[in-house]
PDB file of N, CA and C in Angstrom:
ATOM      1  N   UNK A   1      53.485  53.023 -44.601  1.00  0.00           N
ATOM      2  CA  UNK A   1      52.793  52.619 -43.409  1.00  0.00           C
ATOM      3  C   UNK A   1      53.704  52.737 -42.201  1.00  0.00           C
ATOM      4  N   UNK A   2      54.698  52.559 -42.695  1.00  0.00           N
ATOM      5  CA  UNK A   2      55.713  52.383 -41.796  1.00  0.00           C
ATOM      6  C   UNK A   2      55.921  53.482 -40.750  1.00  0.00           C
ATOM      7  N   UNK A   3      56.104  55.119 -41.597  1.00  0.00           N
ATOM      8  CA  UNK A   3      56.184  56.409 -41.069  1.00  0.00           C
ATOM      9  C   UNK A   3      54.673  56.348 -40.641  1.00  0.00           C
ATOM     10  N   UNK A   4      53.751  56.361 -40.935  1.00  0.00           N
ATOM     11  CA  UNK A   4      52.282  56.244 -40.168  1.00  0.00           C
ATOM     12  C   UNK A   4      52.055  56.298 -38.718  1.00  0.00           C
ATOM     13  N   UNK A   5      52.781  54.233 -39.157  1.00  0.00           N
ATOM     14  CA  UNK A   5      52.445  53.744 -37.376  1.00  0.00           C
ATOM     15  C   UNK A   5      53.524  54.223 -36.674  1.00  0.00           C
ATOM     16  N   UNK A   6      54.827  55.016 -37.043  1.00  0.00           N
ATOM     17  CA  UNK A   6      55.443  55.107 -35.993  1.00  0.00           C
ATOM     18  C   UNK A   6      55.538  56.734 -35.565  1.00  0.00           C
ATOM     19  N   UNK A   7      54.550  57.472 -36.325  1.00  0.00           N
ATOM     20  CA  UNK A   7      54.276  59.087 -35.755  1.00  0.00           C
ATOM     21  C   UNK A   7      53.001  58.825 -35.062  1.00  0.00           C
ATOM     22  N   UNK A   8      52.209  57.679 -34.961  1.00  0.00           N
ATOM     23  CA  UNK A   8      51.188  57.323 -33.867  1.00  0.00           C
ATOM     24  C   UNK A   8      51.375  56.488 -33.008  1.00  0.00           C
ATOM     25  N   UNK A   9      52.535  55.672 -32.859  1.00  0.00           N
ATOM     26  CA  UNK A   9      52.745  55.131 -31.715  1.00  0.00           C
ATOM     27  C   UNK A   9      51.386  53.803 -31.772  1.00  0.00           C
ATOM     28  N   UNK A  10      50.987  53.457 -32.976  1.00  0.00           N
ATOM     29  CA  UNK A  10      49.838  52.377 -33.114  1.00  0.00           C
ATOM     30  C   UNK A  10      49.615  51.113 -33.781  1.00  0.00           C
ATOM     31  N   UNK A  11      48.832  50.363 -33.929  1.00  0.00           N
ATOM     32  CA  UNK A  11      49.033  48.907 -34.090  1.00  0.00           C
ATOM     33  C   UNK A  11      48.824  48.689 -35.477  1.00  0.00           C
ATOM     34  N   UNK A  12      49.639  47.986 -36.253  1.00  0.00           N
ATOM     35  CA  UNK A  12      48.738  47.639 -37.508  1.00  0.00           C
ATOM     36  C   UNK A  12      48.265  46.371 -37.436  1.00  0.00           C
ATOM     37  N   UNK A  13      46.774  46.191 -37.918  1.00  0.00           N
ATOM     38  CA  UNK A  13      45.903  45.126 -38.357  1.00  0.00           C
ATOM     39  C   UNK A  13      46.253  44.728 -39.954  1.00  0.00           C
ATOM     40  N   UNK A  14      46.311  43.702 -40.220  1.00  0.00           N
ATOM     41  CA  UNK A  14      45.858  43.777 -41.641  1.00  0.00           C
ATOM     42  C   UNK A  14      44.854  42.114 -41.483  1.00  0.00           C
ATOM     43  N   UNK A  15      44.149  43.101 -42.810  1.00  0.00           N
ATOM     44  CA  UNK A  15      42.669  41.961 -42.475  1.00  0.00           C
ATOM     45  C   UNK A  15      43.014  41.640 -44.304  1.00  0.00           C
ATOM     46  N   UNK A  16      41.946  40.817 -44.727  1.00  0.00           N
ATOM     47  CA  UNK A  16      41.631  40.626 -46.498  1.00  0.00           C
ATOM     48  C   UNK A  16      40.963  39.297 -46.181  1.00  0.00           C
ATOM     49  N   UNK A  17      40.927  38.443 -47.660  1.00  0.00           N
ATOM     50  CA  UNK A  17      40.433  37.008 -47.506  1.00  0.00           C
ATOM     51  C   UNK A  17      41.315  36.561 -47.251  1.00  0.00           C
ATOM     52  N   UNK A  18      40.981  35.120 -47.092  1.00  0.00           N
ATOM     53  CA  UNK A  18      42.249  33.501 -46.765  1.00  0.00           C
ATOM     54  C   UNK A  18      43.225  33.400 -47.996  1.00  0.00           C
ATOM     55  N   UNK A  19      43.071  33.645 -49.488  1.00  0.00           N
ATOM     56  CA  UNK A  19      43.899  33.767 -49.970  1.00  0.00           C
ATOM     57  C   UNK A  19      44.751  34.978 -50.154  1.00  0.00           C
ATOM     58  N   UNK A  20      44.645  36.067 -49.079  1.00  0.00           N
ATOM     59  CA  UNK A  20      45.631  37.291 -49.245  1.00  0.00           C
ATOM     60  C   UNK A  20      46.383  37.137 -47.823  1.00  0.00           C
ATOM     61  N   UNK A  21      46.226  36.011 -46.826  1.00  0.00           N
ATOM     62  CA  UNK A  21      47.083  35.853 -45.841  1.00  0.00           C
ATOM     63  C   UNK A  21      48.534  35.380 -46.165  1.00  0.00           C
ATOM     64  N   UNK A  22      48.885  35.063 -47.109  1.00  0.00           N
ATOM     65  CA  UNK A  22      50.525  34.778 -47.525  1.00  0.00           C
ATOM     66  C   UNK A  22      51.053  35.666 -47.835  1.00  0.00           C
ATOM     67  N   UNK A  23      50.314  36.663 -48.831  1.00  0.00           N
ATOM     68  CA  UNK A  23      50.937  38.188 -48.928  1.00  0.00           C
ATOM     69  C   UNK A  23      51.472  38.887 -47.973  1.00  0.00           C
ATOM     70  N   UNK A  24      50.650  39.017 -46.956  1.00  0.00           N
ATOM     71  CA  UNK A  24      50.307  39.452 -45.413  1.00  0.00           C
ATOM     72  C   UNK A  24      51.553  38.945 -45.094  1.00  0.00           C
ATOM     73  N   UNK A  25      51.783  37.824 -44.673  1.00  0.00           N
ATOM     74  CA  UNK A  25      52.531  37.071 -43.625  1.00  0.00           C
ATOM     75  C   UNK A  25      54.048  37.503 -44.671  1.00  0.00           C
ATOM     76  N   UNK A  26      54.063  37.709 -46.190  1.00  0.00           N
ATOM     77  CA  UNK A  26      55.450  38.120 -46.659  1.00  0.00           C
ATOM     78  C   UNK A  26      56.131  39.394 -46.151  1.00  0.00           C
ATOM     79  N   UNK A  27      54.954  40.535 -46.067  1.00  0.00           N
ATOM     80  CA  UNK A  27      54.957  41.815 -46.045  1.00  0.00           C
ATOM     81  C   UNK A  27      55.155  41.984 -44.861  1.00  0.00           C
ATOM     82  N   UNK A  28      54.583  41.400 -43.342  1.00  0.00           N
ATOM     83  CA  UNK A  28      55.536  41.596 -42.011  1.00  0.00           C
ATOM     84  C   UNK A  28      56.427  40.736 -42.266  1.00  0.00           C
ATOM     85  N   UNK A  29      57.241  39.877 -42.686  1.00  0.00           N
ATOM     86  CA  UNK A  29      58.478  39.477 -42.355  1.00  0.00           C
ATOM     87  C   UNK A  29      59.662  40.829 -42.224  1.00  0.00           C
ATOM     88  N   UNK A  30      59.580  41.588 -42.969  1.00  0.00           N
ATOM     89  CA  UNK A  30      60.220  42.543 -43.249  1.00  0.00           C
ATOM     90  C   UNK A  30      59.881  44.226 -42.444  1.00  0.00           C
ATOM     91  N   UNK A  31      58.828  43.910 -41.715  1.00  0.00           N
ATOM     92  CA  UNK A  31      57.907  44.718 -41.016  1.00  0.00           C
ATOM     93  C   UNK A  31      58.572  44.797 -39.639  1.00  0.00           C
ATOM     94  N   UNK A  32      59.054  45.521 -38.733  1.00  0.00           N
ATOM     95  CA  UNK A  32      59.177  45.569 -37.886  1.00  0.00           C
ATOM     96  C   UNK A  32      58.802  46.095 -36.416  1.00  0.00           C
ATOM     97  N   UNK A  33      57.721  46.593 -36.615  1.00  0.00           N
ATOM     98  CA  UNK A  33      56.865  46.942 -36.058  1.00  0.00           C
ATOM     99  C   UNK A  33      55.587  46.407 -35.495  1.00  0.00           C
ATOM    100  N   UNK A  34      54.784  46.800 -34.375  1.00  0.00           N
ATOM    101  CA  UNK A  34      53.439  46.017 -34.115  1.00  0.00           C
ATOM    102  C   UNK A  34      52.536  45.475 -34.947  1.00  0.00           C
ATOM    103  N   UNK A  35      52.387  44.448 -35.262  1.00  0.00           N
ATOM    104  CA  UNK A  35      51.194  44.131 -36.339  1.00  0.00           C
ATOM    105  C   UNK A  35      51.016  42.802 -35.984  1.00  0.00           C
ATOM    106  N   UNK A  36      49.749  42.981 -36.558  1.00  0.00           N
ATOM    107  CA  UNK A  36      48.870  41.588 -36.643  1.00  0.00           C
ATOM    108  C   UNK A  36      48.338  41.155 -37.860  1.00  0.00           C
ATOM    109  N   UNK A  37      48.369  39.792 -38.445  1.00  0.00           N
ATOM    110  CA  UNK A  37      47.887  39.495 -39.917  1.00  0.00           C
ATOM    111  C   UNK A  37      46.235  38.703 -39.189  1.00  0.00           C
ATOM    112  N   UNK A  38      45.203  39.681 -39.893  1.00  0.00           N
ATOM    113  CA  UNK A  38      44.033  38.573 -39.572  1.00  0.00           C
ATOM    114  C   UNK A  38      43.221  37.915 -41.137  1.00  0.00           C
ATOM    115  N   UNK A  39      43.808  38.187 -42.135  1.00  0.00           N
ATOM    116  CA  UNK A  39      43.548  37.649 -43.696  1.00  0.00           C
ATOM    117  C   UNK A  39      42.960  36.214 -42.882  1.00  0.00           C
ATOM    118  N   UNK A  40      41.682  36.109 -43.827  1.00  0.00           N
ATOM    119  CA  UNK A  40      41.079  34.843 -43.960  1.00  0.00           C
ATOM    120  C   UNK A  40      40.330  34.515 -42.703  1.00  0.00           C
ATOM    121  N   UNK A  41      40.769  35.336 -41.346  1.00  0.00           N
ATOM    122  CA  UNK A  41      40.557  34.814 -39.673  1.00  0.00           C
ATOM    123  C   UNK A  41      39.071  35.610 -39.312  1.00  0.00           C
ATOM    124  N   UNK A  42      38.610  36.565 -40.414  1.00  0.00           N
ATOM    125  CA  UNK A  42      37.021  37.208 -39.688  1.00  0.00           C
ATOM    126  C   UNK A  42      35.802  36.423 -40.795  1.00  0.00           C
ATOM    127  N   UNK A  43      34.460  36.654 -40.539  1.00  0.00           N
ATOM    128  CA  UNK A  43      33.597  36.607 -41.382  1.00  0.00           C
ATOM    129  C   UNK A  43      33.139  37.967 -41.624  1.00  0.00           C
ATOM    130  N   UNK A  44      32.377  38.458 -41.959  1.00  0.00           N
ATOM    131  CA  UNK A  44      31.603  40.047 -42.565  1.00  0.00           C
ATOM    132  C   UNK A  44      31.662  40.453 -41.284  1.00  0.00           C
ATOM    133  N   UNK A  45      30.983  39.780 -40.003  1.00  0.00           N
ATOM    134  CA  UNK A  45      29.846  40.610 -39.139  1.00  0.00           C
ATOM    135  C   UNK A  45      31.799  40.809 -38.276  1.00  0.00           C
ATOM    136  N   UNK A  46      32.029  40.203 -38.103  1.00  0.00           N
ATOM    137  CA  UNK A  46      34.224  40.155 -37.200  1.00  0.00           C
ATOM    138  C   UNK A  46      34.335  41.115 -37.963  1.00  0.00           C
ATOM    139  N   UNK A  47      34.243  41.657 -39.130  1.00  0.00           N
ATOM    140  CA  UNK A  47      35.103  42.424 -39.976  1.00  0.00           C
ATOM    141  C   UNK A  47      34.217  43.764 -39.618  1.00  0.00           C
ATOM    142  N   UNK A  48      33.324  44.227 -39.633  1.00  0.00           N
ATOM    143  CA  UNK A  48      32.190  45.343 -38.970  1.00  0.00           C
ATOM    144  C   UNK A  48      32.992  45.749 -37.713  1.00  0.00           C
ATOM    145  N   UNK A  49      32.971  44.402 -37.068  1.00  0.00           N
ATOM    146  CA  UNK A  49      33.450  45.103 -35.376  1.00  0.00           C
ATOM    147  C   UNK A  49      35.429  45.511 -35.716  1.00  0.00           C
ATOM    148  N   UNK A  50      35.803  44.689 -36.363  1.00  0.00           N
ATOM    149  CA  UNK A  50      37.209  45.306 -36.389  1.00  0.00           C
ATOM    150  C   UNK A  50      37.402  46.395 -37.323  1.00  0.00           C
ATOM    151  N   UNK A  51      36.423  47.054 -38.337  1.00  0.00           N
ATOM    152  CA  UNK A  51      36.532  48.209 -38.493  1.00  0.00           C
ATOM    153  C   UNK A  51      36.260  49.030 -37.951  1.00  0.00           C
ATOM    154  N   UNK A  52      35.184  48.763 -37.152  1.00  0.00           N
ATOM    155  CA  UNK A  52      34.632  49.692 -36.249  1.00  0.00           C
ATOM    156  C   UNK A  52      35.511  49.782 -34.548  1.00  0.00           C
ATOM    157  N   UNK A  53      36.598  48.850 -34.020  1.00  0.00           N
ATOM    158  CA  UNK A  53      37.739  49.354 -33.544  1.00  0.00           C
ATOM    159  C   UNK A  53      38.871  50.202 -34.094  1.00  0.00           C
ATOM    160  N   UNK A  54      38.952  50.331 -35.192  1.00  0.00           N
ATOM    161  CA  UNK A  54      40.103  50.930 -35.819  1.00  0.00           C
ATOM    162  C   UNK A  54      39.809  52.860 -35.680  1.00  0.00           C
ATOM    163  N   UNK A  55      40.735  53.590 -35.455  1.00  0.00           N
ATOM    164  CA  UNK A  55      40.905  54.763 -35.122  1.00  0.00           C
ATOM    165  C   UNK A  55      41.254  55.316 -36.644  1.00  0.00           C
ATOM    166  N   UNK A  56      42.206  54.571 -37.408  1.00  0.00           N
ATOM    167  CA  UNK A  56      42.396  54.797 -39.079  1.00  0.00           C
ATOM    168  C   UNK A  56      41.878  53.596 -39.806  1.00  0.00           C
ATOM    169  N   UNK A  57      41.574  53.779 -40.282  1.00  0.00           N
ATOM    170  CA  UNK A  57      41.031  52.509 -41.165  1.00  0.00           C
ATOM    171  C   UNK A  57      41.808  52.695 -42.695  1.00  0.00           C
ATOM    172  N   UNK A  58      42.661  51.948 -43.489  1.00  0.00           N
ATOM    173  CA  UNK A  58      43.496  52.222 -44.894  1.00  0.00           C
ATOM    174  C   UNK A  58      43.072  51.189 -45.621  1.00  0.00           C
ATOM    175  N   UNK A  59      42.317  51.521 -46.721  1.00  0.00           N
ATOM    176  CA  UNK A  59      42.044  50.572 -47.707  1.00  0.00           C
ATOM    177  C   UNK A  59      42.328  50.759 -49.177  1.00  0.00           C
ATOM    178  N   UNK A  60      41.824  49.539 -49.982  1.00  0.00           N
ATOM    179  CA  UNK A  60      41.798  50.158 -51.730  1.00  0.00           C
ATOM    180  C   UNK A  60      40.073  50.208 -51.500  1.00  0.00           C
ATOM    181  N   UNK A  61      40.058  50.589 -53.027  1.00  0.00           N
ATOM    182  CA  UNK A  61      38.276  50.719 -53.115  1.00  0.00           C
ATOM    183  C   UNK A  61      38.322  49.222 -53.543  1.00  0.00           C
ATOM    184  N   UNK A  62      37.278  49.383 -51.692  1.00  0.00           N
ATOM    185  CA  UNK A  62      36.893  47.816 -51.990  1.00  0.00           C
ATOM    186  C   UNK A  62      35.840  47.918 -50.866  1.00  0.00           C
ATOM    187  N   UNK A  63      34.833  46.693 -50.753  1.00  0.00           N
ATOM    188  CA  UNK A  63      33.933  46.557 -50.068  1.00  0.00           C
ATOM    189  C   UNK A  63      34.107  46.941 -48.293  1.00  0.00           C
ATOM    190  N   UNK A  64      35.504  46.651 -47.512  1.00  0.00           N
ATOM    191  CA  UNK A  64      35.978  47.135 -46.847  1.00  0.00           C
ATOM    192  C   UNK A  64      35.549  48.899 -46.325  1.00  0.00           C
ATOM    193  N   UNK A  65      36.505  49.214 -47.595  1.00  0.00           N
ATOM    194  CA  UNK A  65      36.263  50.764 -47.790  1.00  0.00           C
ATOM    195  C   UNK A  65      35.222  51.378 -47.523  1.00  0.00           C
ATOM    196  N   UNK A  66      34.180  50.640 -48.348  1.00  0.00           N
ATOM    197  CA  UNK A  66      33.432  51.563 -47.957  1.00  0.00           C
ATOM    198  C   UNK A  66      32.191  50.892 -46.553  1.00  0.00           C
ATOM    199  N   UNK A  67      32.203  50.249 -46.042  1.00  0.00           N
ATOM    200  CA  UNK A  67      31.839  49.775 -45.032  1.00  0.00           C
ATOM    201  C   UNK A  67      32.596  50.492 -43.760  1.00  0.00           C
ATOM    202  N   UNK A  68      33.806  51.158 -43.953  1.00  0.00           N
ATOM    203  CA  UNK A  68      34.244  51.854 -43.107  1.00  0.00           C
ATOM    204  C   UNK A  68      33.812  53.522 -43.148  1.00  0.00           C
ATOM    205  N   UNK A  69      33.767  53.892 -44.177  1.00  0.00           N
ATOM    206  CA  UNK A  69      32.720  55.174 -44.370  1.00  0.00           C
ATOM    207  C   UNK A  69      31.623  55.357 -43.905  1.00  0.00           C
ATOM    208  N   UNK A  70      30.817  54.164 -44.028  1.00  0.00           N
ATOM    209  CA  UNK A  70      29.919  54.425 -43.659  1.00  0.00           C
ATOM    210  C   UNK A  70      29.277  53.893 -42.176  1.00  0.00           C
ATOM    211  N   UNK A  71      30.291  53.438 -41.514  1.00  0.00           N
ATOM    212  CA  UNK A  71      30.350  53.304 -39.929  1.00  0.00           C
ATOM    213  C   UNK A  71      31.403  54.541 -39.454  1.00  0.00           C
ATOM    214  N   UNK A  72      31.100  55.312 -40.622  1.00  0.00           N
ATOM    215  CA  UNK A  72      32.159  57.064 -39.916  1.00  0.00           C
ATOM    216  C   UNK A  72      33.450  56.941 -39.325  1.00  0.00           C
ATOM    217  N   UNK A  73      34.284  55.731 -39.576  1.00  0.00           N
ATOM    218  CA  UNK A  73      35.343  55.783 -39.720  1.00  0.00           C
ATOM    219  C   UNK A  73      36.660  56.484 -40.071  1.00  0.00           C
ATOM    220  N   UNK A  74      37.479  56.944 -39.514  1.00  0.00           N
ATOM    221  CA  UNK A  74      38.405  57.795 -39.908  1.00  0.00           C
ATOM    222  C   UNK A  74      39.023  56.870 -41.313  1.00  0.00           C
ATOM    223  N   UNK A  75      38.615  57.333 -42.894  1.00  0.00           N
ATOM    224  CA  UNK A  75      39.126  56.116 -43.589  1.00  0.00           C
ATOM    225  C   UNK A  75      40.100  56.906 -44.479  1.00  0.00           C
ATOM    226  N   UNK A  76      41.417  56.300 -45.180  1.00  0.00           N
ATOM    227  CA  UNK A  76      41.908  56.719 -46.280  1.00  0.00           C
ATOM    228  C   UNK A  76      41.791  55.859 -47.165  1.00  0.00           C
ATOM    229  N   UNK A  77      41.284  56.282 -48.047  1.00  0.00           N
ATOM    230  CA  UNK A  77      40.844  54.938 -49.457  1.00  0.00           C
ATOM    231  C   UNK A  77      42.566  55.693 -50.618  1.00  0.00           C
ATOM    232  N   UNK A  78      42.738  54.199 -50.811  1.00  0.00           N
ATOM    233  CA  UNK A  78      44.138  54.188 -51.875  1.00  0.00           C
ATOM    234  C   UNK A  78      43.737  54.184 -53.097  1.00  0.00           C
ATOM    235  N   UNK A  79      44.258  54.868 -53.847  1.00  0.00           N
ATOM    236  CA  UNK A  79      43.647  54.457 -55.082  1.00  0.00           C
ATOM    237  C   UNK A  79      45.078  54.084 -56.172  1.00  0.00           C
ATOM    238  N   UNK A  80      45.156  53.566 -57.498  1.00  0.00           N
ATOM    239  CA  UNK A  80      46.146  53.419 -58.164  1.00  0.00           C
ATOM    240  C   UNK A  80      45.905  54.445 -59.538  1.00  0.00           C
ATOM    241  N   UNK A  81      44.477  54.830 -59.611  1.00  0.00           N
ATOM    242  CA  UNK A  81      43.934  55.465 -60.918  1.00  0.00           C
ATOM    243  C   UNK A  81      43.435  56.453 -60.045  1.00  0.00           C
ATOM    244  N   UNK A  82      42.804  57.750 -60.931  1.00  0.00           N
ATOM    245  CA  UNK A  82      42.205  58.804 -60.107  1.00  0.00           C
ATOM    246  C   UNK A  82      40.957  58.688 -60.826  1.00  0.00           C
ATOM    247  N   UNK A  83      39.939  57.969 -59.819  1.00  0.00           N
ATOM    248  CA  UNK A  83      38.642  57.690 -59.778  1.00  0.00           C
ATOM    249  C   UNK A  83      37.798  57.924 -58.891  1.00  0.00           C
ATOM    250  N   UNK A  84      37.420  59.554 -59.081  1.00  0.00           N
ATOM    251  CA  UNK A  84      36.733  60.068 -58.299  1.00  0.00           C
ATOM    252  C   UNK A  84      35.129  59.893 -58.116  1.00  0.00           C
ATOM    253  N   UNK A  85      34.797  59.067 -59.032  1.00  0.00           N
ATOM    254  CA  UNK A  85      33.170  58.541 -58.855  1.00  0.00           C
ATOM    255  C   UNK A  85      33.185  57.446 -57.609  1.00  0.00           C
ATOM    256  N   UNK A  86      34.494  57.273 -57.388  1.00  0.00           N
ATOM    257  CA  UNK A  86      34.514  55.944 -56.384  1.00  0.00           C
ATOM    258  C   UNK A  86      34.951  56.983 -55.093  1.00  0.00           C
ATOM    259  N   UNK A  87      35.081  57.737 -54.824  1.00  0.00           N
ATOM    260  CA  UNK A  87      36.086  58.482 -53.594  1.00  0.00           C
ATOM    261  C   UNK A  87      34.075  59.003 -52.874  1.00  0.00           C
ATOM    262  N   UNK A  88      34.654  58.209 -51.663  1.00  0.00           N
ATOM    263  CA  UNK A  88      33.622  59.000 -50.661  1.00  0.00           C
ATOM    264  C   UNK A  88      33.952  60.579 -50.369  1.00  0.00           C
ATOM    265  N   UNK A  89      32.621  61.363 -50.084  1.00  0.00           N
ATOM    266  CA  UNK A  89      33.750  62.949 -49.892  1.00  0.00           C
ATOM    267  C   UNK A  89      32.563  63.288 -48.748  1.00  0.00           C
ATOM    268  N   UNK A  90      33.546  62.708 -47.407  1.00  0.00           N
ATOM    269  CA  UNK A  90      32.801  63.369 -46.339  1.00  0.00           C
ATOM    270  C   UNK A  90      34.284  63.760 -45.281  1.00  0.00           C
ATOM    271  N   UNK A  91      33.840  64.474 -44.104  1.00  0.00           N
ATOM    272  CA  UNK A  91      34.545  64.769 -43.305  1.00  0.00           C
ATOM    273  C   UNK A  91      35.550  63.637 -42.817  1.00  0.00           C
ATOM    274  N   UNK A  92      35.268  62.580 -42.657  1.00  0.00           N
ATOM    275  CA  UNK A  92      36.074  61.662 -42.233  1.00  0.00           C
ATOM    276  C   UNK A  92      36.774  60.830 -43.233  1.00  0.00           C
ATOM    277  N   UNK A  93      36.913  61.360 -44.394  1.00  0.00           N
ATOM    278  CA  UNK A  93      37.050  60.197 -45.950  1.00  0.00           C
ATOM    279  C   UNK A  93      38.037  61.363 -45.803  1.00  0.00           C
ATOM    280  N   UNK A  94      39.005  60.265 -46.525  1.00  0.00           N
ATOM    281  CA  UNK A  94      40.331  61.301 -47.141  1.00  0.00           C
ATOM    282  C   UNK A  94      40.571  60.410 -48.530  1.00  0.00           C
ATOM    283  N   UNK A  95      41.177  60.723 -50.002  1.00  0.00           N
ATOM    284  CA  UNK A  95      41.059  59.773 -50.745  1.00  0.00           C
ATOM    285  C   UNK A  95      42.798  60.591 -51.496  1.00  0.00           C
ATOM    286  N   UNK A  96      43.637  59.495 -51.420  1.00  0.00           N
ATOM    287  CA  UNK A  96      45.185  59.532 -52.253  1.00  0.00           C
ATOM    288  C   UNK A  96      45.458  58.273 -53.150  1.00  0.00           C
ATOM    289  N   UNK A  97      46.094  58.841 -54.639  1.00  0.00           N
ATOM    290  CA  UNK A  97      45.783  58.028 -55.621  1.00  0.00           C
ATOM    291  C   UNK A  97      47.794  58.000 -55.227  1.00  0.00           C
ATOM    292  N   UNK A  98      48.239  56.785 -55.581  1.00  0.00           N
ATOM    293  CA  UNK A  98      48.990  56.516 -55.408  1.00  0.00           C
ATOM    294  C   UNK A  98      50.147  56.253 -56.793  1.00  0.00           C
ATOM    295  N   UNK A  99      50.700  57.167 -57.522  1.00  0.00           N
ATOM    296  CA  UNK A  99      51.379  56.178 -59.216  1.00  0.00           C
ATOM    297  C   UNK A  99      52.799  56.725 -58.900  1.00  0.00           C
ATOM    298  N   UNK A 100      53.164  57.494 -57.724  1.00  0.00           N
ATOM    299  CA  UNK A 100      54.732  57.473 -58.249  1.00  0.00           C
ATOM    300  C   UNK A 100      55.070  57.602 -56.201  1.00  0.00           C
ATOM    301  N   UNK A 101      56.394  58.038 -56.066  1.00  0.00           N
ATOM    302  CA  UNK A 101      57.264  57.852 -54.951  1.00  0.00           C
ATOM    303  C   UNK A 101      56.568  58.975 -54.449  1.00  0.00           C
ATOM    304  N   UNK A 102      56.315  60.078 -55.383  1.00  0.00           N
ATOM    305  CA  UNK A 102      56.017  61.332 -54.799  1.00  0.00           C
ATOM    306  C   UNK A 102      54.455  61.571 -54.392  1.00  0.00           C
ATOM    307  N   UNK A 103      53.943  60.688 -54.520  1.00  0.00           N
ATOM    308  CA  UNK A 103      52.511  60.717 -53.821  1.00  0.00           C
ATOM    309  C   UNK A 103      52.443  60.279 -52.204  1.00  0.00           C
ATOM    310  N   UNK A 104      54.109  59.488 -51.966  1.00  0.00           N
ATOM    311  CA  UNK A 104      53.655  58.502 -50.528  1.00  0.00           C
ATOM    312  C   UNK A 104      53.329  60.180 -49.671  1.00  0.00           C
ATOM    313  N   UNK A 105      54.098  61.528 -49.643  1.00  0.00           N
ATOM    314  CA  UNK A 105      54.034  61.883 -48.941  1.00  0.00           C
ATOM    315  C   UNK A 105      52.426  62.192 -48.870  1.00  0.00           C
ATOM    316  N   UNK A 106      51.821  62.745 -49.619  1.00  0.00           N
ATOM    317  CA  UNK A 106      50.265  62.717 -49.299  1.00  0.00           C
ATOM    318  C   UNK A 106      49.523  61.745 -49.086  1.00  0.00           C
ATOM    319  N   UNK A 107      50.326  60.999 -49.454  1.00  0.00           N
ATOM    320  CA  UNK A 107      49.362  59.537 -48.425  1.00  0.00           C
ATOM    321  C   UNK A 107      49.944  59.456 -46.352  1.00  0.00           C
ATOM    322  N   UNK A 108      51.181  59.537 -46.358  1.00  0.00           N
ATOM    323  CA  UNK A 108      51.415  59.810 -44.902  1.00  0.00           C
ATOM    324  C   UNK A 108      50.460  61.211 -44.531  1.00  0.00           C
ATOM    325  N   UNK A 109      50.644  62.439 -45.332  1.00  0.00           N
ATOM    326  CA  UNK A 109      49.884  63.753 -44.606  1.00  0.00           C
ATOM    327  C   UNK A 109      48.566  63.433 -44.197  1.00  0.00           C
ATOM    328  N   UNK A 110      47.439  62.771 -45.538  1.00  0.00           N
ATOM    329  CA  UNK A 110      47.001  62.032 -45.149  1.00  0.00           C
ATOM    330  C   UNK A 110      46.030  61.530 -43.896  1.00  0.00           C
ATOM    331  N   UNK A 111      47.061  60.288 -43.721  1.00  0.00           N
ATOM    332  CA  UNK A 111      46.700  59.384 -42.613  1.00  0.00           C
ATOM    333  C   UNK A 111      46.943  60.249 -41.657  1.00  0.00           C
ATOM    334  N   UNK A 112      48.070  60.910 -41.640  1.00  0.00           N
ATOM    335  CA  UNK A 112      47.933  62.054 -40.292  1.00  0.00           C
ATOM    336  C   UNK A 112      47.058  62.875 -39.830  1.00  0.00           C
ATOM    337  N   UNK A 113      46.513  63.561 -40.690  1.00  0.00           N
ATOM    338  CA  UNK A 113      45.255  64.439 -40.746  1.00  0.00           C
ATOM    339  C   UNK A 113      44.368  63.352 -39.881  1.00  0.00           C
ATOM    340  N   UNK A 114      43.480  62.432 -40.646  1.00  0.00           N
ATOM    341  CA  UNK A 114      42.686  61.314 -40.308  1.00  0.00           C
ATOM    342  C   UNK A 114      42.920  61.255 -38.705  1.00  0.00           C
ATOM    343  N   UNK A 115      44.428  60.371 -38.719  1.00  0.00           N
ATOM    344  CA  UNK A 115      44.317  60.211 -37.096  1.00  0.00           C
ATOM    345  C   UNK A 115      44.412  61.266 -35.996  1.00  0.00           C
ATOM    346  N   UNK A 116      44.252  62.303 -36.950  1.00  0.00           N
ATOM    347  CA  UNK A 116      43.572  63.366 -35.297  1.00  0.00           C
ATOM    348  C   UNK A 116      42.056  64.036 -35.099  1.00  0.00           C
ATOM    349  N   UNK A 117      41.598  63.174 -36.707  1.00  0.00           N
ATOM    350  CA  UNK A 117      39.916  63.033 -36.549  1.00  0.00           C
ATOM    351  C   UNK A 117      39.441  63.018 -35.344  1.00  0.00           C
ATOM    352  N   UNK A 118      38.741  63.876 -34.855  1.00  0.00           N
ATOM    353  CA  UNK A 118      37.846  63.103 -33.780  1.00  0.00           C
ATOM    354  C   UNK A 118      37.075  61.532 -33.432  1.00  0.00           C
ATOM    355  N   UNK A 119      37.345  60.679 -32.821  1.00  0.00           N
ATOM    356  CA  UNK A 119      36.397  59.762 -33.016  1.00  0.00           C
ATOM    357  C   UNK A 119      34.912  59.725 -32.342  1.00  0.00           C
ATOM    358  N   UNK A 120      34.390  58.979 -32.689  1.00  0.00           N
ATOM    359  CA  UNK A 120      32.499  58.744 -32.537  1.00  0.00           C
ATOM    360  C   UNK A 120      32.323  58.536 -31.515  1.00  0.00           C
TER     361      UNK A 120
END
């Protein structure tokens, strides 16, 4: 994430439930860069509009995910297994399964691609 936000010059959000805000708050300690932890701080309809601000949107397959697909979101869905019944496959979906060191780089190419998506 790190190489991400700093070849875009952009903010990281991180959102989840109230019990994934301690994770959050571990993972910027060490973060040095712009970010914001909002875990636990939206309801559904907050979470719509803050996906629908986001220029990249990075998730796992999760309800998130695909709520950002389908508000045409520039999205990269993470995966840990290669489960392609779950991978959206449209112009704005990018999907990287993640099991060793040598995948981060296609997950940065990636998000790069994505953030020069056009937006809506």
């Amino acid at each position: 994430m790190h190489k991400v936000q700093q070849a875009t010059s952009s903010f990281l959000v991180l959102s989840g439930a109230n019990f994934e805000a301690d994770v959050n708050e571990k993972f910027l300690k060490g973060y040095h860069l712009p970010a914001l932890n909002l875990a636990g701080k939206t309801n559904i309809l907050e979470l719509v509009g803050l996906i629908k601000a986001c220029r990249l949107f990075i998730s796992s397959d999760s309800g998130p995910y695909h709520m950002s697909v389908a508000l045409k979101v520039p999205t990269l869905g993470v995966f840990v297994k290669d489960f392609p019944y779950s991978y959206h496959n449209h112009p704005w979906v990018r999907n990287v399964v993640l099991q060793s060191h040598q995948d981060i780089e296609k997950f940065i190419s990636s998000a790069l691609e994505l953030w020069e998506y056009p937006s809506g």
